[in-house]
PDB file of N, CA and C in Angstrom:
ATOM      1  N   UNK A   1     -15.809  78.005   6.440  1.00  0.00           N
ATOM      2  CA  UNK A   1     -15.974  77.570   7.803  1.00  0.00           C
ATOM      3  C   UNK A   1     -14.612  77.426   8.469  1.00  0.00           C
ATOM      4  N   UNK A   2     -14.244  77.990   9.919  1.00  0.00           N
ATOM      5  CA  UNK A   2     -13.080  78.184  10.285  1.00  0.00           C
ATOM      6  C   UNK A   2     -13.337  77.238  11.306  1.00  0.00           C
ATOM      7  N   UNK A   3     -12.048  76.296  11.306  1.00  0.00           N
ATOM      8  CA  UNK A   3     -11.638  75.380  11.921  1.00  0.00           C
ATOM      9  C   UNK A   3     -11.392  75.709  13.466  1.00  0.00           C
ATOM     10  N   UNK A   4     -12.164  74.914  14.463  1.00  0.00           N
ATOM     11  CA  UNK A   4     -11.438  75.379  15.961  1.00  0.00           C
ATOM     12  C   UNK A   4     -10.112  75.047  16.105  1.00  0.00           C
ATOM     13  N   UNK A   5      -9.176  75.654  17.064  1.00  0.00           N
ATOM     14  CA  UNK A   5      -7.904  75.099  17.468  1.00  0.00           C
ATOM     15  C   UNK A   5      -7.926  73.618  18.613  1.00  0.00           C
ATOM     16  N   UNK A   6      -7.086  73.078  18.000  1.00  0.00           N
ATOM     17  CA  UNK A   6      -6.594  72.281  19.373  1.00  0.00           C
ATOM     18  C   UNK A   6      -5.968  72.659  20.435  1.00  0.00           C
ATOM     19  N   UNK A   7      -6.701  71.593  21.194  1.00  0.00           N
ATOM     20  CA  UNK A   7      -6.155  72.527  22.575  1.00  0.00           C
ATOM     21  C   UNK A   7      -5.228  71.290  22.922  1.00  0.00           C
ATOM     22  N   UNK A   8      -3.625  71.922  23.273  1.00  0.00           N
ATOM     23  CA  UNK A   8      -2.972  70.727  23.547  1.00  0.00           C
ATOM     24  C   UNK A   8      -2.336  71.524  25.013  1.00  0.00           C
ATOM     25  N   UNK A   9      -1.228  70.443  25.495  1.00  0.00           N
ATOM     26  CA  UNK A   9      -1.028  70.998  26.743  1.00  0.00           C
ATOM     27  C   UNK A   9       1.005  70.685  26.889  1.00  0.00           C
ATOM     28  N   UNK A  10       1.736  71.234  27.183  1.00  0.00           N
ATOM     29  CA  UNK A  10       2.726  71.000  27.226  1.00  0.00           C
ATOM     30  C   UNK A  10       3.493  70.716  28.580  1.00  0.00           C
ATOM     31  N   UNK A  11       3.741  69.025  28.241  1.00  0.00           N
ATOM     32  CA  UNK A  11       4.290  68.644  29.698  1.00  0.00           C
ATOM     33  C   UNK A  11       5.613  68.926  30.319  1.00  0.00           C
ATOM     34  N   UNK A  12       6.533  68.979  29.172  1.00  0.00           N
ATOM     35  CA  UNK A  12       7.526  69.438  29.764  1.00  0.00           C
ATOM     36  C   UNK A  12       8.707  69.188  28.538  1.00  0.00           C
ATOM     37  N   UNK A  13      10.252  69.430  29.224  1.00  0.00           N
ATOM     38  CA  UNK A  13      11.042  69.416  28.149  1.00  0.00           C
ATOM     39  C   UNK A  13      11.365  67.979  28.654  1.00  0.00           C
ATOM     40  N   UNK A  14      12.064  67.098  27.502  1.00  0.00           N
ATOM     41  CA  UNK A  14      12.951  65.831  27.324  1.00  0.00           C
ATOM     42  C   UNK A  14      14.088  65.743  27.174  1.00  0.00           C
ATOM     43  N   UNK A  15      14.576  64.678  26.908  1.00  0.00           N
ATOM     44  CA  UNK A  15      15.754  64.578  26.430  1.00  0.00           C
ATOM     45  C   UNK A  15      16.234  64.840  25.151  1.00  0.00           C
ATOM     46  N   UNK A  16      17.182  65.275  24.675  1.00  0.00           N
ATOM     47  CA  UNK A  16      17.739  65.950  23.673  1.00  0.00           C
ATOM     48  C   UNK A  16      16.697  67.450  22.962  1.00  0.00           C
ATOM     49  N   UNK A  17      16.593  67.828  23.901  1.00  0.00           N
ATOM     50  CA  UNK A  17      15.836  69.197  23.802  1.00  0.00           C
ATOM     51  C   UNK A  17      14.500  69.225  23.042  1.00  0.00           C
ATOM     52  N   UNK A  18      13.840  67.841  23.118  1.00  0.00           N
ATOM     53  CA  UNK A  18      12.741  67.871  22.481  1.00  0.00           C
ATOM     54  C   UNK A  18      11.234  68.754  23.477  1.00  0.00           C
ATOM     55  N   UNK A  19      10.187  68.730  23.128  1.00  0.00           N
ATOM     56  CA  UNK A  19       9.033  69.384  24.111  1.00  0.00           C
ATOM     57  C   UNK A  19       8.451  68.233  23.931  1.00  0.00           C
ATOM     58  N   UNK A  20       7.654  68.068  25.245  1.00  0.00           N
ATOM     59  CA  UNK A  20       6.851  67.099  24.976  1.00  0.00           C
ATOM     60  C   UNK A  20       5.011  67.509  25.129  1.00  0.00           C
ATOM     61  N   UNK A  21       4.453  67.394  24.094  1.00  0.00           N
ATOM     62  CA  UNK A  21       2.952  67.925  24.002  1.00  0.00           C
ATOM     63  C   UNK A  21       2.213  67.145  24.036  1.00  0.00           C
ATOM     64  N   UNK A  22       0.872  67.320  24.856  1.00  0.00           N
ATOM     65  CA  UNK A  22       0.342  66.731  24.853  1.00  0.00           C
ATOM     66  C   UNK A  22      -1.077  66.749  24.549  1.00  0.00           C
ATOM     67  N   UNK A  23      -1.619  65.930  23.470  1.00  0.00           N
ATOM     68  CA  UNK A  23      -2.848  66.176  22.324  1.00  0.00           C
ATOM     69  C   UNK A  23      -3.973  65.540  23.083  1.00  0.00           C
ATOM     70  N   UNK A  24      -5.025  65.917  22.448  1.00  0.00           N
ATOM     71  CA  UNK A  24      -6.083  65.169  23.214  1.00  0.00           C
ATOM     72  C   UNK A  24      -6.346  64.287  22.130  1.00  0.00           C
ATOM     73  N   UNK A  25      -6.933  63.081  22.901  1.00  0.00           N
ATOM     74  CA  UNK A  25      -7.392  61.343  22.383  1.00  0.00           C
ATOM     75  C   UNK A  25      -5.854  60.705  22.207  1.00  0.00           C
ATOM     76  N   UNK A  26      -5.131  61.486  22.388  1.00  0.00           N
ATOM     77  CA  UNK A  26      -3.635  60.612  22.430  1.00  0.00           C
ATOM     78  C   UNK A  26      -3.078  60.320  23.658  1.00  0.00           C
ATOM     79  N   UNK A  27      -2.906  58.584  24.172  1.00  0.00           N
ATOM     80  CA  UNK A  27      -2.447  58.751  25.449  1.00  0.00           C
ATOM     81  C   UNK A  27      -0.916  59.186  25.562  1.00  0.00           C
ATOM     82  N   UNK A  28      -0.185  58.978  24.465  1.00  0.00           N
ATOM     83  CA  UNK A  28       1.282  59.483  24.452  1.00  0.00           C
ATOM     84  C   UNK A  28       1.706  60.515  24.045  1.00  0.00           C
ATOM     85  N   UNK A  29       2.427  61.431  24.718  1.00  0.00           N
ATOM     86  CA  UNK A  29       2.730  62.524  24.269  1.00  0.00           C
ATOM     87  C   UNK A  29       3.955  62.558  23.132  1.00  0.00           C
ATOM     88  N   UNK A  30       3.752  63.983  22.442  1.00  0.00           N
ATOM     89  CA  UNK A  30       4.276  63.722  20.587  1.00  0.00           C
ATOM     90  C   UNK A  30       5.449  64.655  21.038  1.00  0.00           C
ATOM     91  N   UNK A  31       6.759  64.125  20.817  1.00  0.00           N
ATOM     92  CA  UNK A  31       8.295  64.940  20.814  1.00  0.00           C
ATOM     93  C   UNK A  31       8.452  65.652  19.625  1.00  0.00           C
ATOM     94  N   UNK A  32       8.274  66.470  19.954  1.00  0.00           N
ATOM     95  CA  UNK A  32       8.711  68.037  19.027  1.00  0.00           C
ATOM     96  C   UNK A  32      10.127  69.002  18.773  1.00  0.00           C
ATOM     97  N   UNK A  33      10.893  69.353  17.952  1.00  0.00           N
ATOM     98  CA  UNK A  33      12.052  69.889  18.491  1.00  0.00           C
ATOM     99  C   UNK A  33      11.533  71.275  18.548  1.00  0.00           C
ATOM    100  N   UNK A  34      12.592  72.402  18.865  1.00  0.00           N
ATOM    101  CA  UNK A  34      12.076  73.641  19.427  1.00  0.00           C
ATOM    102  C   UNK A  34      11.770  74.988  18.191  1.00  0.00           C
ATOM    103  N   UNK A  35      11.824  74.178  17.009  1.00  0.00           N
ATOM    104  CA  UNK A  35      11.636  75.260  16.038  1.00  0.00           C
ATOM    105  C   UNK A  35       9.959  74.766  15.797  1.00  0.00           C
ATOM    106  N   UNK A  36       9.568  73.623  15.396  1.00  0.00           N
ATOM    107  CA  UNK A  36       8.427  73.384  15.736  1.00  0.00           C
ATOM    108  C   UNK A  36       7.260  73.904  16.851  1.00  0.00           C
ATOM    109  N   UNK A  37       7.769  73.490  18.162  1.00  0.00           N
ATOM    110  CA  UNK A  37       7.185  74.089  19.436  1.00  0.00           C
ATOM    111  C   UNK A  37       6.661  75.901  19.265  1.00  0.00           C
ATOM    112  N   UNK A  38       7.591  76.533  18.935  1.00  0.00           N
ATOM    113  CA  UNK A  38       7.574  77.660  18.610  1.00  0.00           C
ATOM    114  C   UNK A  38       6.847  78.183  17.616  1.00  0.00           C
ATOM    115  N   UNK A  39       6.653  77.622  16.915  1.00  0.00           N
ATOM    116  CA  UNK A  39       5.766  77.457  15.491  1.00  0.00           C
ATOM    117  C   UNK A  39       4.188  77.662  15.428  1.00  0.00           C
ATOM    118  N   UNK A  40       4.079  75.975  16.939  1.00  0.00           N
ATOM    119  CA  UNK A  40       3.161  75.832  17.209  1.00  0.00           C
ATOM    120  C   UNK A  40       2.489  77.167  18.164  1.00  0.00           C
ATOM    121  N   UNK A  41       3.565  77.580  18.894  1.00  0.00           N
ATOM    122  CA  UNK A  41       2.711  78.907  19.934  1.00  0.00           C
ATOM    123  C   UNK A  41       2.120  79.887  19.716  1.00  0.00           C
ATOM    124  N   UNK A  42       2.786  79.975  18.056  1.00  0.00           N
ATOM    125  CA  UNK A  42       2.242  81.566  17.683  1.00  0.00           C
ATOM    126  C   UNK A  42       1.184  81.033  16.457  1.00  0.00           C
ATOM    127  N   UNK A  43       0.868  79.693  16.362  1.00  0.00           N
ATOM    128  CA  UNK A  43      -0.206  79.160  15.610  1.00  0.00           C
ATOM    129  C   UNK A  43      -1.460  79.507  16.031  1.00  0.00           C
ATOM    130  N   UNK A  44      -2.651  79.878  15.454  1.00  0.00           N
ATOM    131  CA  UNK A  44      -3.832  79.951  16.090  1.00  0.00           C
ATOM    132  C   UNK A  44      -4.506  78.367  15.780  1.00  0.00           C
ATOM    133  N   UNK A  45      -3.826  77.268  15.186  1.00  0.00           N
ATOM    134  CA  UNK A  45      -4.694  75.770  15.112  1.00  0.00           C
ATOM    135  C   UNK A  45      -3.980  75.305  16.378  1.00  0.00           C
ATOM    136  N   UNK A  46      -3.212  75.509  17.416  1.00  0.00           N
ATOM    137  CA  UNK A  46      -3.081  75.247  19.004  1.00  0.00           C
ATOM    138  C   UNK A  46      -2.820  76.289  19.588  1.00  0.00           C
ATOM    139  N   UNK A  47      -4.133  75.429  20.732  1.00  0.00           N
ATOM    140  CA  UNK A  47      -4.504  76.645  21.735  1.00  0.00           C
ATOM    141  C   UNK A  47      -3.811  75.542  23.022  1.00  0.00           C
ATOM    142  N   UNK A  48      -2.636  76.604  23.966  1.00  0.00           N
ATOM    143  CA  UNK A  48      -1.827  75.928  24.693  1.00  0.00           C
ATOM    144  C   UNK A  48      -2.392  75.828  25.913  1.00  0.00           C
ATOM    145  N   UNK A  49      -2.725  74.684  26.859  1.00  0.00           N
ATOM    146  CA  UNK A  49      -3.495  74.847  28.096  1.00  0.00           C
ATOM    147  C   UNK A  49      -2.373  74.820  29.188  1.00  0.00           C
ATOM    148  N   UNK A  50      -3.044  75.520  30.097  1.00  0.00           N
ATOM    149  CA  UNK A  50      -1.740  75.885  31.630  1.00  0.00           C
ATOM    150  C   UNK A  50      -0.526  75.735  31.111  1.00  0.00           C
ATOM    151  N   UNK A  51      -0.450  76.830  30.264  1.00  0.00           N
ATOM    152  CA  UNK A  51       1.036  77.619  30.081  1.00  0.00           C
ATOM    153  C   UNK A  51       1.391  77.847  31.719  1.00  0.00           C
ATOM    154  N   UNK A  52       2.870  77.496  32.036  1.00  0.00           N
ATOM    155  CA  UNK A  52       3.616  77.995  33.106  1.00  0.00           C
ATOM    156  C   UNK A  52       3.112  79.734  33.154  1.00  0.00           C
ATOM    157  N   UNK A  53       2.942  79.860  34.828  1.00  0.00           N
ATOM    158  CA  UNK A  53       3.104  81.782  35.086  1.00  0.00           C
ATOM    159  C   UNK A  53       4.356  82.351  34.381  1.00  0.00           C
ATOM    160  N   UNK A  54       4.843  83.483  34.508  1.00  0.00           N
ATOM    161  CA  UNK A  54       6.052  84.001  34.213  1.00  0.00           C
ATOM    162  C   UNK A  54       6.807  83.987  35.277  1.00  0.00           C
ATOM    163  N   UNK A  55       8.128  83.680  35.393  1.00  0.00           N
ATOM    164  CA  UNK A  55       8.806  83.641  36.562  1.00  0.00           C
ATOM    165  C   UNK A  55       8.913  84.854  37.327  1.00  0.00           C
ATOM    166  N   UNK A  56       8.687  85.061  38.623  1.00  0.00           N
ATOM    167  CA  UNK A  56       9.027  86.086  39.648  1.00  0.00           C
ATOM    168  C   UNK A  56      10.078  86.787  39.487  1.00  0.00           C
ATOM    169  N   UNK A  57      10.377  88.054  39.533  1.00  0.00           N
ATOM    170  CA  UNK A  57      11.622  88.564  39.211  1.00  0.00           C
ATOM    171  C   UNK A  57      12.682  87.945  40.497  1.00  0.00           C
ATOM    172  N   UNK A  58      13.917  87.815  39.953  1.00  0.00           N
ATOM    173  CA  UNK A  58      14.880  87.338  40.620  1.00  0.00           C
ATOM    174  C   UNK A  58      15.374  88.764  41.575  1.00  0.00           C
ATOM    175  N   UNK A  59      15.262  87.910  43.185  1.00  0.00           N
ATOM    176  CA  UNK A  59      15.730  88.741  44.137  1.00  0.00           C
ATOM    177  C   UNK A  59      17.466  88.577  44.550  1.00  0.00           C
ATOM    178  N   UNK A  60      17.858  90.119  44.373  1.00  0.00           N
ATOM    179  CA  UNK A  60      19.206  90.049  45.408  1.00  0.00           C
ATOM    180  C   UNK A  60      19.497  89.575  46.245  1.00  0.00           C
ATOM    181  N   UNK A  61      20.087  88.551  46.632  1.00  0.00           N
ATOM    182  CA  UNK A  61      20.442  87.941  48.126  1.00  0.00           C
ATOM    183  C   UNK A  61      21.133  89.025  49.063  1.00  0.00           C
ATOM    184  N   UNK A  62      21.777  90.256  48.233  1.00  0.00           N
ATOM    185  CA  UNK A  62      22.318  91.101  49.248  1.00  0.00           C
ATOM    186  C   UNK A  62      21.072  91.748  49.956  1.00  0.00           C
ATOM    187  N   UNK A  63      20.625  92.471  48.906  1.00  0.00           N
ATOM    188  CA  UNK A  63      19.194  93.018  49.440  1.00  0.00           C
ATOM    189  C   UNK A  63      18.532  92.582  50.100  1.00  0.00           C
ATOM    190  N   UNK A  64      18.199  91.126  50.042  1.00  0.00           N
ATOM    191  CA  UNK A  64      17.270  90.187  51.290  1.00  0.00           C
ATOM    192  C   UNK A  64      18.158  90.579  52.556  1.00  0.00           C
ATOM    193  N   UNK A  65      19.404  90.691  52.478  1.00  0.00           N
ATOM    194  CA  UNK A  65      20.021  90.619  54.146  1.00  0.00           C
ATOM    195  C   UNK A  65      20.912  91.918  54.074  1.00  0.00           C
ATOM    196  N   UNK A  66      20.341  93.111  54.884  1.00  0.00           N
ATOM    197  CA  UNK A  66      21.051  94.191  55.008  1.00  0.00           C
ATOM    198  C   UNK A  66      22.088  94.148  56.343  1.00  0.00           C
ATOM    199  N   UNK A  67      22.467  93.133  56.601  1.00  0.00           N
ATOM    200  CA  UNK A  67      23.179  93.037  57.586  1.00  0.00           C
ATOM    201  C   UNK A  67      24.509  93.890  57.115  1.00  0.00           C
ATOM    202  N   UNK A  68      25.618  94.483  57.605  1.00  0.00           N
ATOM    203  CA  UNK A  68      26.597  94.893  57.193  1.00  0.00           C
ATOM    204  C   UNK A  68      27.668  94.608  57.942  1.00  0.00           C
ATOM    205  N   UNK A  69      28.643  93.985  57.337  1.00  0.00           N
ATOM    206  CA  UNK A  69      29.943  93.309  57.778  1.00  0.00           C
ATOM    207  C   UNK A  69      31.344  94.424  58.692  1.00  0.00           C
ATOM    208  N   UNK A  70      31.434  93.855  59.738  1.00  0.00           N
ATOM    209  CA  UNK A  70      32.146  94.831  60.096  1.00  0.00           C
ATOM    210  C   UNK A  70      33.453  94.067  60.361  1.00  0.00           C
ATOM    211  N   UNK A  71      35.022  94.798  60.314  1.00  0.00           N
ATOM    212  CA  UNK A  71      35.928  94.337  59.717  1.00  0.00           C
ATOM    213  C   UNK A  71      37.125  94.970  61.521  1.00  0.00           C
TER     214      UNK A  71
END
């Protein structure tokens, strides 16, 4: 019989580079360092809820403004 995953949720980073996760029936979230965290992502016993989107690709500020400087 195969065990479901937990579904935990990750609030954010802390101080001294810990993650902070957050379990269900626990009101406090559990500090993790980042070899752990990582561990946990590619674990199938946690299932991660509202993972961040992927960031937008970063735009050129030149490109936003084709203005051209005249001298």
């Amino acid at each position: 019989m195969e065990k479901e995953s937990v579904k935990v949720s990750l609030i954010g980073k802390g101080e001294n580079n810990f993650y902070k996760i957050k379990f269900p029936n626990l009101q406090i979230p559990v500090n993790v360092n980042e070899e752990l965290y990582r561990k946990m992502l590619h674990s199938n016993q946690y299932e991660f809820k509202h993972r961040r989107p992927p960031r937008p690709e970063r735009v050129d500020s030149y490109s936003s403004n084709n203005k051209m400087l005249s001298i």
